[in-house]
N, C-alpha and C. Protein backbone atom coordinates (compact mmCIF):
# COMPACT_ATOMS: atom_id res chain seq x y z
N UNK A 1 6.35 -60.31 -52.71
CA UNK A 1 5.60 -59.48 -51.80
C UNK A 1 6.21 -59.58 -50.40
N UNK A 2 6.04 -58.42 -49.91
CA UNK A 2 7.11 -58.36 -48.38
C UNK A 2 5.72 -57.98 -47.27
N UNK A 3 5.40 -58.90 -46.46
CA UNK A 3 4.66 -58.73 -45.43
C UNK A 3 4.43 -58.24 -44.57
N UNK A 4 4.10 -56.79 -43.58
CA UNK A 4 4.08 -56.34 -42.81
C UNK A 4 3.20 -56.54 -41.91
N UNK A 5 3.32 -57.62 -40.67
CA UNK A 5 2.25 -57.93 -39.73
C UNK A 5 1.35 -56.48 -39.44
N UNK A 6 2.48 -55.64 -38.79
CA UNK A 6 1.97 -54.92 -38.37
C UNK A 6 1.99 -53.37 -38.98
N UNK A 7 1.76 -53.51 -40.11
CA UNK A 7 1.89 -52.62 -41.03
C UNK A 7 3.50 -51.91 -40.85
N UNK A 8 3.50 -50.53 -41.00
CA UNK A 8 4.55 -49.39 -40.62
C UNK A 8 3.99 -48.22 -39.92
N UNK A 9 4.87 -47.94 -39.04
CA UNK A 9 4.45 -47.09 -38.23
C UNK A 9 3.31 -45.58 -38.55
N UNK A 10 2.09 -45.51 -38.25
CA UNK A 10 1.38 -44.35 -38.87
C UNK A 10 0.78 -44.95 -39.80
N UNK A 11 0.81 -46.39 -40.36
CA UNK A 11 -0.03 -46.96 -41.29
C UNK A 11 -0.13 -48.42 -41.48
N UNK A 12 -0.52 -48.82 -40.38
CA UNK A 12 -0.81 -49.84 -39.96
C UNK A 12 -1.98 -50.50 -40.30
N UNK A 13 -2.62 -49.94 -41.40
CA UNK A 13 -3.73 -50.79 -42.37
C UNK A 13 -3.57 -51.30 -43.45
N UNK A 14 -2.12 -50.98 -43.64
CA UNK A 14 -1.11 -51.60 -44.82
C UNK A 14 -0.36 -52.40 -44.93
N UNK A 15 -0.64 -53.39 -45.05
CA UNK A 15 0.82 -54.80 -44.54
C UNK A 15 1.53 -55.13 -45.69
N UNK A 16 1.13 -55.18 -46.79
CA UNK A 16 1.06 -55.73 -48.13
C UNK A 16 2.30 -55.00 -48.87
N UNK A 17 3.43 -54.82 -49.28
CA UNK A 17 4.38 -53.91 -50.14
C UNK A 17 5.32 -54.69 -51.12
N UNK A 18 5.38 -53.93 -52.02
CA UNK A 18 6.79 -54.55 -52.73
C UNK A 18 7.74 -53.71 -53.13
N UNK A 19 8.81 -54.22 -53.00
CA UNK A 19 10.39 -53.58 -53.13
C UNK A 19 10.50 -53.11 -54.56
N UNK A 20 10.62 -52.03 -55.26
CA UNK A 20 10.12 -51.72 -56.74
C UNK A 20 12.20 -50.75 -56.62
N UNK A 21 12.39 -51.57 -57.67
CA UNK A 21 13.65 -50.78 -58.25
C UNK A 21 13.46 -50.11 -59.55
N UNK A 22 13.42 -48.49 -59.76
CA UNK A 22 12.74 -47.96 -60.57
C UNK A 22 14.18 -47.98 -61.61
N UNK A 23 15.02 -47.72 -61.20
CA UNK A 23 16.45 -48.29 -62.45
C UNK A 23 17.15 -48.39 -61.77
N UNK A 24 18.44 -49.39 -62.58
CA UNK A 24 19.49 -49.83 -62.22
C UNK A 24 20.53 -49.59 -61.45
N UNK A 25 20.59 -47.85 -62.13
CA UNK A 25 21.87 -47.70 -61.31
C UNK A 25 21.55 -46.49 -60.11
N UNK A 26 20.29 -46.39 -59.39
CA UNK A 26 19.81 -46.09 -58.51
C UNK A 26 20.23 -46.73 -57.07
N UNK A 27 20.55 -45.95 -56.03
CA UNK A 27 20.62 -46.43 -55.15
C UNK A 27 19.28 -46.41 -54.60
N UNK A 28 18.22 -45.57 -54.76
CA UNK A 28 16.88 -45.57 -54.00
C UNK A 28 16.04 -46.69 -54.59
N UNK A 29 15.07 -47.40 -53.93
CA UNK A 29 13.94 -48.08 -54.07
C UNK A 29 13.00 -47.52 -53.70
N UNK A 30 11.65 -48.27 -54.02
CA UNK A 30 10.31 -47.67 -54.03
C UNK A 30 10.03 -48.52 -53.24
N UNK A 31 9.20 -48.46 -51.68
CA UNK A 31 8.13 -49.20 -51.05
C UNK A 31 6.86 -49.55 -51.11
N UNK A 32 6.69 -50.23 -51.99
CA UNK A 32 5.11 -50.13 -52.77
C UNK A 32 4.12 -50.61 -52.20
N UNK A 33 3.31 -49.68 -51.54
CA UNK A 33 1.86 -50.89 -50.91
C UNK A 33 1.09 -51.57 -51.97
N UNK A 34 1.02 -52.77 -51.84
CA UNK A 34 0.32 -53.13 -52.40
C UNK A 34 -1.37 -53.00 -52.71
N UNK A 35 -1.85 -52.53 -51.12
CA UNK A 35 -3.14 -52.61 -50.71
C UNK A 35 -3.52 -51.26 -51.44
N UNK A 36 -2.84 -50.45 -51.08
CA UNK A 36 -3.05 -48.69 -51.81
C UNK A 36 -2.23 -48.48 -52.89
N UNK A 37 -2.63 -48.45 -54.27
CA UNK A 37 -1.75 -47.42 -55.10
C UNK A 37 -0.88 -46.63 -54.65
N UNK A 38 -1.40 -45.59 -53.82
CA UNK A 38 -1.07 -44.34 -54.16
C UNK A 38 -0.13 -43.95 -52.59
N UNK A 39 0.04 -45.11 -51.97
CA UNK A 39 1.08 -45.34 -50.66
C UNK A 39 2.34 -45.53 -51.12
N UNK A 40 3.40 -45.20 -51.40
CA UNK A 40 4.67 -45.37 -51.35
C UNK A 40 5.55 -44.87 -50.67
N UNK A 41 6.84 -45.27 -50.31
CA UNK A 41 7.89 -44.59 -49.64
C UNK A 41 9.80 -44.90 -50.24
N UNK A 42 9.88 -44.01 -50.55
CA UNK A 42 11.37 -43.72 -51.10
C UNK A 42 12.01 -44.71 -49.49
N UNK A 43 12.74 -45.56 -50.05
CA UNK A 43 13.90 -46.39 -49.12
C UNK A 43 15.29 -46.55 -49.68
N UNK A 44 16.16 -46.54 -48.93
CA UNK A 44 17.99 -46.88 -48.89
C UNK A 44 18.32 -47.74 -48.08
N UNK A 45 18.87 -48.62 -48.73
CA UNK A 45 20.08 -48.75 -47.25
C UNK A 45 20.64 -48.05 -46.41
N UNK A 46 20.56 -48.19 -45.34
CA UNK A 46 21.66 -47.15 -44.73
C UNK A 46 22.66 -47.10 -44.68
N UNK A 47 23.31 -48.26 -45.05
CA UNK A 47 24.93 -48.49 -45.06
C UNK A 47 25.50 -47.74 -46.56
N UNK A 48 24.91 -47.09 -47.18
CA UNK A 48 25.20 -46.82 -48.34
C UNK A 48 25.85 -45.42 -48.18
N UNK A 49 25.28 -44.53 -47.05
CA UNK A 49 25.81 -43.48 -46.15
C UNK A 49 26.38 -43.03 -45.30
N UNK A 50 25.86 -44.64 -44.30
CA UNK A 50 26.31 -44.50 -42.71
C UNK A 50 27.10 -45.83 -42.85
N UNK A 51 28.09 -45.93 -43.21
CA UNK A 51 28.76 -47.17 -43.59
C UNK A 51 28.43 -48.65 -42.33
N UNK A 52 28.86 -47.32 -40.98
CA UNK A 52 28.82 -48.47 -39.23
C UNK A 52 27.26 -48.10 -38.94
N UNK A 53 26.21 -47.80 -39.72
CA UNK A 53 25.15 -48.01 -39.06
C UNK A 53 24.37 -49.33 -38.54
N UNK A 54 23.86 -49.48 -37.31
CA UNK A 54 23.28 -50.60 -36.85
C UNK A 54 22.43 -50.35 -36.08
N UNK A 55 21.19 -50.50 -36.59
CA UNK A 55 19.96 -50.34 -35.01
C UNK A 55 20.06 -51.27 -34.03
N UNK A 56 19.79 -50.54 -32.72
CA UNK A 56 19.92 -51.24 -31.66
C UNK A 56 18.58 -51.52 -31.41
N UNK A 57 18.92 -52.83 -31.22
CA UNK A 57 17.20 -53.63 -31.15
C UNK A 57 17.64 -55.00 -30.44
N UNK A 58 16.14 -55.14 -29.53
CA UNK A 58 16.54 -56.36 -28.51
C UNK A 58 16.53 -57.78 -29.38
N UNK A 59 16.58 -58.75 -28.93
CA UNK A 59 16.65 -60.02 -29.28
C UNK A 59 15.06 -59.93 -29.90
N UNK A 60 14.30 -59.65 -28.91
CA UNK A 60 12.81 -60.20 -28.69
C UNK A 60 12.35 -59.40 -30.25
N UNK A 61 12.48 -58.32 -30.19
CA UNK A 61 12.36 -57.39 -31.74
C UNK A 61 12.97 -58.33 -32.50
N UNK A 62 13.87 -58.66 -32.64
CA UNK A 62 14.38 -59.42 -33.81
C UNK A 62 13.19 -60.73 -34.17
N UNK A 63 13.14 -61.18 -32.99
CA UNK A 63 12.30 -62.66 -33.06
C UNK A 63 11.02 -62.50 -33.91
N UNK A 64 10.80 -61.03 -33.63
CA UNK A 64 9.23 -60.64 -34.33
C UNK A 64 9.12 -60.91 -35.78
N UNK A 65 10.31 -61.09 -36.56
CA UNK A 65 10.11 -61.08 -37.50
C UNK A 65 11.34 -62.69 -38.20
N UNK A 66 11.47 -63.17 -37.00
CA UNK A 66 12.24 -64.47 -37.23
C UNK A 66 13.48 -64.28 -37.76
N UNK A 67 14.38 -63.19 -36.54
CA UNK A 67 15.53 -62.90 -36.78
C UNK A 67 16.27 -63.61 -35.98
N UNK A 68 17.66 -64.01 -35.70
CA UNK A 68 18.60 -63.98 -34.54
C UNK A 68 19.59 -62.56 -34.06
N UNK A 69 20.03 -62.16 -35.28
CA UNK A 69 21.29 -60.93 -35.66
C UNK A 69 20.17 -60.14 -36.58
N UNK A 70 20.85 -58.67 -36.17
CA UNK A 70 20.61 -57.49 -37.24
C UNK A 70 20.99 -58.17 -38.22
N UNK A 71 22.13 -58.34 -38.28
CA UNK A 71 22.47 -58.86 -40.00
C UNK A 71 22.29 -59.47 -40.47
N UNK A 72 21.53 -60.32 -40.55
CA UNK A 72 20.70 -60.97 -41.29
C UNK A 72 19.54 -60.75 -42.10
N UNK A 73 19.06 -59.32 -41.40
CA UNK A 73 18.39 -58.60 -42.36
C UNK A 73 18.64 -57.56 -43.55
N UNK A 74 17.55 -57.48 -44.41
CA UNK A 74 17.69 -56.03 -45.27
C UNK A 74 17.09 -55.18 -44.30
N UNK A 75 18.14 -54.51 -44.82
CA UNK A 75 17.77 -52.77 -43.47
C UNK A 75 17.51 -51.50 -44.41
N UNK A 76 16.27 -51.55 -44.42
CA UNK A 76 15.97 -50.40 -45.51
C UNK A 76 15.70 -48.60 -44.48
N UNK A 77 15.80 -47.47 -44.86
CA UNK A 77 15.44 -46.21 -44.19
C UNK A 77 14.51 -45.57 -45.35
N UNK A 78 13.50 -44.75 -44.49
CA UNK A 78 12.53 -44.10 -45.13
C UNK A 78 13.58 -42.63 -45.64
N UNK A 79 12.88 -42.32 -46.98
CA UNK A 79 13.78 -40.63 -47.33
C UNK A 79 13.11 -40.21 -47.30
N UNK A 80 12.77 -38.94 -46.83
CA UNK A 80 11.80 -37.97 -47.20
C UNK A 80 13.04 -36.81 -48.10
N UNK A 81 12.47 -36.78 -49.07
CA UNK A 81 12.93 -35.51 -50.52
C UNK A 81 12.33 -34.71 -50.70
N UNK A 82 12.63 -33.30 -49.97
CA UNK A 82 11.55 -32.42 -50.06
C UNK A 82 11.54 -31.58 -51.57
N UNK A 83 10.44 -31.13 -52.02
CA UNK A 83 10.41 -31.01 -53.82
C UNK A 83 11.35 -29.60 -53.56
N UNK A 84 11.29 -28.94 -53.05
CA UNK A 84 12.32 -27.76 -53.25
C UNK A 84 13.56 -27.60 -53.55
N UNK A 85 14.10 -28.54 -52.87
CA UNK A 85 15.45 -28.86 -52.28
C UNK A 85 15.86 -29.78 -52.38
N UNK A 86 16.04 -30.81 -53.51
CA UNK A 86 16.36 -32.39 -53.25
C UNK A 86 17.91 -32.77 -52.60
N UNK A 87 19.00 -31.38 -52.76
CA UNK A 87 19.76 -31.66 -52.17
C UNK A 87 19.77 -32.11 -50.78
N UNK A 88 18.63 -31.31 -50.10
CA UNK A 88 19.02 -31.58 -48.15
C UNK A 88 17.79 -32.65 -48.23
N UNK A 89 17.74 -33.61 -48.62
CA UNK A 89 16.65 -35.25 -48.07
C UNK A 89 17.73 -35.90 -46.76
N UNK A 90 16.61 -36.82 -46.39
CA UNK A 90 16.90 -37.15 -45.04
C UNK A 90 16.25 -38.32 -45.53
N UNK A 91 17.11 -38.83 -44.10
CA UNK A 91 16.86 -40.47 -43.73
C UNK A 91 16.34 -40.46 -42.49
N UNK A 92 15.86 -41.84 -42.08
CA UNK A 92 15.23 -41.43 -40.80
C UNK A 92 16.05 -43.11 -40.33
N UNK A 93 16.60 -42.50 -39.53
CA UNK A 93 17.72 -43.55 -38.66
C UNK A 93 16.69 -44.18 -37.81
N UNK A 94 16.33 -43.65 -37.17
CA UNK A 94 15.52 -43.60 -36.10
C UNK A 94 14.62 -44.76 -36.33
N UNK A 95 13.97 -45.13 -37.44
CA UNK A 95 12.68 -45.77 -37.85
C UNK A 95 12.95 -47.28 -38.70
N UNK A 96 14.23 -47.64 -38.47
CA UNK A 96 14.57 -48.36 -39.27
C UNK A 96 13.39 -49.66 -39.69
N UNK A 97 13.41 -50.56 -41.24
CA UNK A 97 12.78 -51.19 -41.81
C UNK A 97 13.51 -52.35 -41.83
N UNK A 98 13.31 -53.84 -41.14
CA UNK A 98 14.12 -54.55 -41.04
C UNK A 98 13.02 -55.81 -41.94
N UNK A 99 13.85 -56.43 -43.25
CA UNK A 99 13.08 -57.32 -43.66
C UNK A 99 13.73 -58.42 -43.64
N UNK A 100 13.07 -59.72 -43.31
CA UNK A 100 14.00 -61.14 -43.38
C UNK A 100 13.93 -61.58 -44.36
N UNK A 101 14.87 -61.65 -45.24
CA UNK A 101 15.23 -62.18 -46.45
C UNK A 101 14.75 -63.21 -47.00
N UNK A 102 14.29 -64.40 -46.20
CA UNK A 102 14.26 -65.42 -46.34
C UNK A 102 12.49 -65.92 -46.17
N UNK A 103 11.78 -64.99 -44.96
CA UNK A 103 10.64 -65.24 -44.88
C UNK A 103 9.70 -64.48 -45.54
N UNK A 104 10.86 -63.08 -45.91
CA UNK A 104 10.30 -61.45 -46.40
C UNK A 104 9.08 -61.36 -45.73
N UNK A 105 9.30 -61.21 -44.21
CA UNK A 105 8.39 -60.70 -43.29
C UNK A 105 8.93 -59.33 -42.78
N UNK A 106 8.31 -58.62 -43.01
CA UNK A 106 9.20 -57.05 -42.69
C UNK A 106 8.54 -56.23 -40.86
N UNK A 107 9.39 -55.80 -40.59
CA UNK A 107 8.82 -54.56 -39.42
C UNK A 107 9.54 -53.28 -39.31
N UNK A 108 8.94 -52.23 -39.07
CA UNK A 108 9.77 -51.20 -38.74
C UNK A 108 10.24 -50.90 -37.70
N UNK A 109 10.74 -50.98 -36.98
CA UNK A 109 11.15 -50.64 -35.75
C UNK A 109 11.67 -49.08 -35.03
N UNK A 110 11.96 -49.19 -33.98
CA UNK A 110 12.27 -47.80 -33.42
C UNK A 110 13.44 -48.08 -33.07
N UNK A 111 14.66 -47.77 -32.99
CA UNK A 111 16.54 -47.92 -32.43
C UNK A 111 16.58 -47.54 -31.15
N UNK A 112 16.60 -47.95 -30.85
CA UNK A 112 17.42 -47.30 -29.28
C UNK A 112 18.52 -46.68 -29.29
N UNK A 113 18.84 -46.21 -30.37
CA UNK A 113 20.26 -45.75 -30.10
C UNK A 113 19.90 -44.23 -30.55
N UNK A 114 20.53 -43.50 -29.36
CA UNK A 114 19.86 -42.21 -29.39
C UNK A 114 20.61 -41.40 -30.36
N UNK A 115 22.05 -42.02 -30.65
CA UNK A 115 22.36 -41.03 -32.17
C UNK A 115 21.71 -40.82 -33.31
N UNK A 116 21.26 -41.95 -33.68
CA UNK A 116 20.24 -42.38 -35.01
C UNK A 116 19.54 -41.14 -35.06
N UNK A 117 19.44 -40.21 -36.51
CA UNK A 117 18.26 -39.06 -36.13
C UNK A 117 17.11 -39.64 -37.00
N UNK A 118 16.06 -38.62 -36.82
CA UNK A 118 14.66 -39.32 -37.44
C UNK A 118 15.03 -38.59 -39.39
N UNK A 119 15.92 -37.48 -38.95
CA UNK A 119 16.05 -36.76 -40.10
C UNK A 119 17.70 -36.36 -40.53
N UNK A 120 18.83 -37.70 -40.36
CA UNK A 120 19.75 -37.85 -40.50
C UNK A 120 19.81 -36.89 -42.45
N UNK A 121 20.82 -35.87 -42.67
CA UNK A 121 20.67 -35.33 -43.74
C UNK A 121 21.63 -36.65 -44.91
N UNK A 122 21.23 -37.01 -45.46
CA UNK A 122 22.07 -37.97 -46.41
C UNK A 122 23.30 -37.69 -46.90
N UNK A 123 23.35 -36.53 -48.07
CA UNK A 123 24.23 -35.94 -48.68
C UNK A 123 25.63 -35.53 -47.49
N UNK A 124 25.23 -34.89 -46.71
CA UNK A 124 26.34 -34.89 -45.35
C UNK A 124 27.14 -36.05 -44.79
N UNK A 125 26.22 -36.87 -44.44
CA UNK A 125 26.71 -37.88 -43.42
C UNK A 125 27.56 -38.86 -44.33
N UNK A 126 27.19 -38.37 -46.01
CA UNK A 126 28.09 -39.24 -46.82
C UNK A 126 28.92 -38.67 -47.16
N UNK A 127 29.22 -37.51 -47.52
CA UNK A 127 30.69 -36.61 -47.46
C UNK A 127 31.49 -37.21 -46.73
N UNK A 128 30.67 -37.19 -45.22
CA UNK A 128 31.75 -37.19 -44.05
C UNK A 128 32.33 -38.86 -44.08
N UNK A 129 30.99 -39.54 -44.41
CA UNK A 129 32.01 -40.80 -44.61
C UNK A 129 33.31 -40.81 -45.48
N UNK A 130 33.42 -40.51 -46.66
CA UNK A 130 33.99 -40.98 -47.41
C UNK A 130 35.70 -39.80 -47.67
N UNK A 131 35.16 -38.94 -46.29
CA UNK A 131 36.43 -38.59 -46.11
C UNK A 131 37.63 -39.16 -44.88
């Protein structure tokens, strides 16, 4: 179980989740509230797209969740997959999910880094990587 003091942003009566890998050779996970059934959220890595992605976040953010370094965390992004279109889903840079591995105390945070979009398109930004 992965702890959210302060829930996630917009649902902050939810602290409770677990990391649900629906198969193997999936890159997506499931964010499962525990508290609600029927709460979930499609998550990625972001590095799986944005190879140099890194939220910019102060020390003091990190501490919140008994960090020193970004990297030390799992850095999960919310997808939204819209049913029409599953080609154009998005990530949301912007909102990143930082969990400590070790205490699996999770927070979401906001980046400061004004490239990050809230609705980074996936399928794109990974083309462009991998050319």
């Amino acid at each position: 179980m992965i702890r959210f003091p302060e829930g996630l942003l917009g649902f902050a009566g939810y602290k409770n989740f677990a990391l649900i890998e629906e198969e193997e050779e999936s890159v997506f996970k499931w964010l499962q509230s525990i508290d609600e059934v029927e709460l979930a959220f499609v998550v990625i890595p972001p590095s799986l797209f944005k190879k140099e992605y890194l939220p910019a976040l102060t020390v003091e953010e990190l501490s919140q969740i008994d960090l020193k370094e970004v990297s030390e965390a799992l850095i999960l992004v919310i997808v939204t997959i819209p049913g029409d279109d599953p080609a154009s889903m998005t990530a949301n840079l912007q909102g990143p999910i930082l969990i400590n591995k070790v205490t699996l105390t999770g927070r979401q945070f906001i980046s400061r880094n004004e490239v990050h979009s809230v609705r980074e398109k996936i399928l794109e930004s990974a083309t462009v990587e991998m050319s």
